[in-house]
Protein backbone atom coordinates (compact mmCIF):
# COMPACT_ATOMS: atom_id res chain seq x y z
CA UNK A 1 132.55 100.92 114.09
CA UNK A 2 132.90 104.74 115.09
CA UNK A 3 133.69 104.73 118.99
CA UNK A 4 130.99 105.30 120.83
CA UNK A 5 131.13 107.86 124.20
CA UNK A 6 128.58 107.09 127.24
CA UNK A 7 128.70 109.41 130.35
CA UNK A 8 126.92 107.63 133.05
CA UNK A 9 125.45 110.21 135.91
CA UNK A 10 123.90 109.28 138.96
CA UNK A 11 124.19 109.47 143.06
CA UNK A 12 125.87 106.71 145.05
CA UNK A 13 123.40 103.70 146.03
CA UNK A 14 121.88 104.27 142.38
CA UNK A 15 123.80 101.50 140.92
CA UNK A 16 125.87 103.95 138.21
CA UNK A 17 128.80 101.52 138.69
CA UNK A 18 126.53 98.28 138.06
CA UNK A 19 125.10 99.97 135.06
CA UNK A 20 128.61 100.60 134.02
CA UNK A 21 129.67 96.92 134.43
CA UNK A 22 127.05 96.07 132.01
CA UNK A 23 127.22 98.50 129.20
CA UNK A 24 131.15 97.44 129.14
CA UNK A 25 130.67 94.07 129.20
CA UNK A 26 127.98 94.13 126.26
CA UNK A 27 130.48 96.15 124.17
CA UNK A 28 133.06 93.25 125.35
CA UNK A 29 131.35 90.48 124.59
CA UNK A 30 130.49 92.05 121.00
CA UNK A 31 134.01 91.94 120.49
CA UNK A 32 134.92 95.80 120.82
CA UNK A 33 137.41 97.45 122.33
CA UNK A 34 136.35 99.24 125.86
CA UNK A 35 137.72 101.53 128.04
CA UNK A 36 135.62 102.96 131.18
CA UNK A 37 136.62 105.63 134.09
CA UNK A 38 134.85 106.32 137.53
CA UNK A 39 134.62 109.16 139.64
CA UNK A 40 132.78 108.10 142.91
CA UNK A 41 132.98 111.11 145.11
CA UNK A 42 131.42 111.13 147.94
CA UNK A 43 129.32 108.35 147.04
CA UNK A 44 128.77 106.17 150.11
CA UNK A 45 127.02 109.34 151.50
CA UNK A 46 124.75 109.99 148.51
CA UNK A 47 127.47 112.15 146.23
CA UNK A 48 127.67 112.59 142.62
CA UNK A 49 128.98 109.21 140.84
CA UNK A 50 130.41 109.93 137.14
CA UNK A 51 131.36 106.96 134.86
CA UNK A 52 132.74 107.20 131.48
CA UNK A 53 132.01 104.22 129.01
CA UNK A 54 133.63 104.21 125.82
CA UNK A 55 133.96 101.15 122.84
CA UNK A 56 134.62 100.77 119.13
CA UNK A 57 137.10 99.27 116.90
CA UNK A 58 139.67 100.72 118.53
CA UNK A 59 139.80 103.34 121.92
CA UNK A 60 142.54 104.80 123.26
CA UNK A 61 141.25 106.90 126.20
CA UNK A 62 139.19 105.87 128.85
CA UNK A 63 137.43 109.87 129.43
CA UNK A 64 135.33 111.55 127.37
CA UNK A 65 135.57 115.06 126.56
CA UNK A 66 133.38 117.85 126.85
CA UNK A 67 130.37 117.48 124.18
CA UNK A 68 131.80 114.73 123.19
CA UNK A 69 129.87 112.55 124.81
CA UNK A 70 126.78 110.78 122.41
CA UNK A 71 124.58 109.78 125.13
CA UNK A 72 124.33 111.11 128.77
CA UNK A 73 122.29 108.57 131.12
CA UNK A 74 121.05 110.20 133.89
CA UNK A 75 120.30 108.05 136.88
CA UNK A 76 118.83 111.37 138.84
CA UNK A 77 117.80 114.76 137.18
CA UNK A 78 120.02 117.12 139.12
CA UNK A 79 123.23 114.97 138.54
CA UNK A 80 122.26 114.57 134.72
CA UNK A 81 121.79 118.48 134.12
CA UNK A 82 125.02 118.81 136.00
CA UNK A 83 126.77 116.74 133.23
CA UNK A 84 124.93 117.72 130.38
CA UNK A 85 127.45 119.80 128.70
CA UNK A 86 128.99 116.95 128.39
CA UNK A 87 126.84 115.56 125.36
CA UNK A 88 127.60 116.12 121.97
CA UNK A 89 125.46 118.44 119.76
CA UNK A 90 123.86 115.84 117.81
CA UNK A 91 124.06 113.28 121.09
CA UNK A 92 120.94 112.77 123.12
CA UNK A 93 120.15 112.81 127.02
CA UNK A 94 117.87 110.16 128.49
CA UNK A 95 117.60 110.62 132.60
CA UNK A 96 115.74 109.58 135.62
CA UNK A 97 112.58 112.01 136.77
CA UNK A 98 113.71 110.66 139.95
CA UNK A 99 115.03 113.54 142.51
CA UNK A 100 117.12 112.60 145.02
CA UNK A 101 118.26 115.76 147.61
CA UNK A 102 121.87 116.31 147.49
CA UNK A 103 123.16 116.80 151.04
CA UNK A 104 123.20 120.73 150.88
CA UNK A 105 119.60 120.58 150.25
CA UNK A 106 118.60 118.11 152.94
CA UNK A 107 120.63 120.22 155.45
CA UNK A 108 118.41 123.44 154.29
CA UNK A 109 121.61 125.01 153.08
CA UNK A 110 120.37 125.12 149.32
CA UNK A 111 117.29 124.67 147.46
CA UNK A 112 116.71 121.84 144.80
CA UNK A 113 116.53 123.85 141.50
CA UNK A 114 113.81 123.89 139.46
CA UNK A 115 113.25 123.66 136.08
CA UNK A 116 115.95 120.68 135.65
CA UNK A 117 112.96 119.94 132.83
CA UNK A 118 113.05 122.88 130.70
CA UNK A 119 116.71 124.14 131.47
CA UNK A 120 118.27 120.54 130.15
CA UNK A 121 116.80 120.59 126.73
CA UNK A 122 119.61 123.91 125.89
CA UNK A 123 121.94 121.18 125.97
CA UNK A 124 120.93 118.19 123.43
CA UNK A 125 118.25 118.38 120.60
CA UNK A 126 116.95 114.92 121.97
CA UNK A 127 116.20 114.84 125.48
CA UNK A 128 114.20 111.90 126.75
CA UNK A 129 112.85 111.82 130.49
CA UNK A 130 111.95 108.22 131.90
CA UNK A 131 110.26 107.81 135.09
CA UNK A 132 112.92 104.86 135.80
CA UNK A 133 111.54 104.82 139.84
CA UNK A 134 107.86 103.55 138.86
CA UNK A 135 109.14 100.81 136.10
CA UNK A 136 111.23 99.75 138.49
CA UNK A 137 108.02 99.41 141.34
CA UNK A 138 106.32 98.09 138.42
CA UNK A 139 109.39 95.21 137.76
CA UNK A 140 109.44 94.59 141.37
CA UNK A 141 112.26 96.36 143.18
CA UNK A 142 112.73 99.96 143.20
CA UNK A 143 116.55 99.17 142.77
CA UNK A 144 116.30 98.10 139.69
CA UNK A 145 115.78 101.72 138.34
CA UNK A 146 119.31 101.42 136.97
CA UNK A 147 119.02 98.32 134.83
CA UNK A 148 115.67 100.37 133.45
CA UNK A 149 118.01 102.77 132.05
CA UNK A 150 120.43 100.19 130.84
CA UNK A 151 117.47 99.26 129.07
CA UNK A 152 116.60 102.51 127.59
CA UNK A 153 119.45 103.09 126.07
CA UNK A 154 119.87 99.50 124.94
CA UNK A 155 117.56 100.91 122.23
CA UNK A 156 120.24 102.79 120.47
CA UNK A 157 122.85 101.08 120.83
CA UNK A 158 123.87 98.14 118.17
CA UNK A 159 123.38 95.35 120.59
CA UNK A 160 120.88 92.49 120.29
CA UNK A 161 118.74 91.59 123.62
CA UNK A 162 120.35 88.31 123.62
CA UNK A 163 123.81 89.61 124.31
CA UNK A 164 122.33 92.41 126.59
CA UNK A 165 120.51 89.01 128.75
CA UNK A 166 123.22 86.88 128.73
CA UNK A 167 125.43 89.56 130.28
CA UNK A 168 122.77 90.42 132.85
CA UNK A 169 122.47 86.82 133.86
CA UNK A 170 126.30 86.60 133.78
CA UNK A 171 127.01 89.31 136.49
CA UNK A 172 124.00 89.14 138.57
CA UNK A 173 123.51 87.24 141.33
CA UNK A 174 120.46 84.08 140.24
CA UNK A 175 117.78 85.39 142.62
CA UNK A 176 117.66 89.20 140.74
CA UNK A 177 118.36 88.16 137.04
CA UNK A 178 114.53 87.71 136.63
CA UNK A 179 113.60 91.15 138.45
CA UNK A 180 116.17 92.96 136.20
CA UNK A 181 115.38 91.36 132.94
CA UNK A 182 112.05 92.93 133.22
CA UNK A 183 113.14 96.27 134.34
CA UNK A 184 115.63 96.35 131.46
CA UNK A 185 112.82 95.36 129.38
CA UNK A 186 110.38 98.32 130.68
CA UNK A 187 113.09 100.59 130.27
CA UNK A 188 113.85 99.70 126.50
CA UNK A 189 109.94 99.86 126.44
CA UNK A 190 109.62 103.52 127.48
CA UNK A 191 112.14 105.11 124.78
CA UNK A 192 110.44 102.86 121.95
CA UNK A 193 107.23 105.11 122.25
């Protein structure tokens, strides 16, 4: 299997890490070779939170390069048009509509930019936007926005449900594996059309 390069993208308290946890324990428990990197920042106070997820037959580097990358999941749309040159050319771009201020903004120092929607397409042919906050009011937690997009992208990667459940029940605690097995199914929902 050709290795495969996921750059996770999200603000601290989304759960970026979590969703990382699970995408690399999938790949594990298919029996592939993973390698994963973090860059928390500033992420207790709401900072950018970077996480690099890569498995195949056989990896030898934990980062991805620039445009290397063949999918970038955005947990928030500012932090996934920051890393979108990151994404390969023929790699796609699923992210959160969610918009979380970044401190600078909340201070009044800077302005949230717009067009995040229009500008983010230069970057990847297929750009998909999920509104991961209202699947995961409609699963029953707003937290569980992040297993949503573990569940989006679920849907191109060469995983069966069973695996990506088992996992899920595996590192959650009892009292959330229902919640999140129904926001991973809502997100893996969304992308399918």
């Amino acid at each position: 299997m050709k290795t495969i390069n996921i750059l996770l993208a999200g603000v601290g308290g989304q759960g970026v890490l979590l969703a990382s946890q699970i995408l690399t324990r999938v790949a594990m428990a298919a029996g592939l070779d993973v390698k994963q990197s973090e860059v928390h920042g500033m992420s207790q106070r709401g900072g950018s939170v970077t996480s690099h997820v890569r498995f195949g037959d056989k990896v030898y580097s934990p980062t991805i390069d620039d445009g290397a990358a063949d999918f970038v999941l955005g947990f928030e749309r500012l932090e996934a048009l920051r890393n979108a040159h990151c994404v390969a050319s023929d790699g796609k771009i699923l992210y959160n509509t969610m918009r979380i201020n970044p401190s600078t903004v909340a201070s009044g120092v800077a302005t949230y930019p717009e067009g995040i929607e229009t500008t983010i397409k230069d970057y990847a042919r297929d750009v998909i936007a999920i509104d991961g906050l209202g699947l995961a009011k409609q699963a029953g937690n707003v937290k569980s926005a992040n297993t949503v997009m573990v569940g989006a992208i679920s849907s191109f990667l060469p995983f069966d449900d069973a695996l990506w459940a088992a996992q899920l029940r595996e590192i959650l605690p009892a009292k959330l594996v229902d919640l999140n097995l129904k926001a991973f199914e809502l997100g893996k929902k969304a992308v399918a059309g």
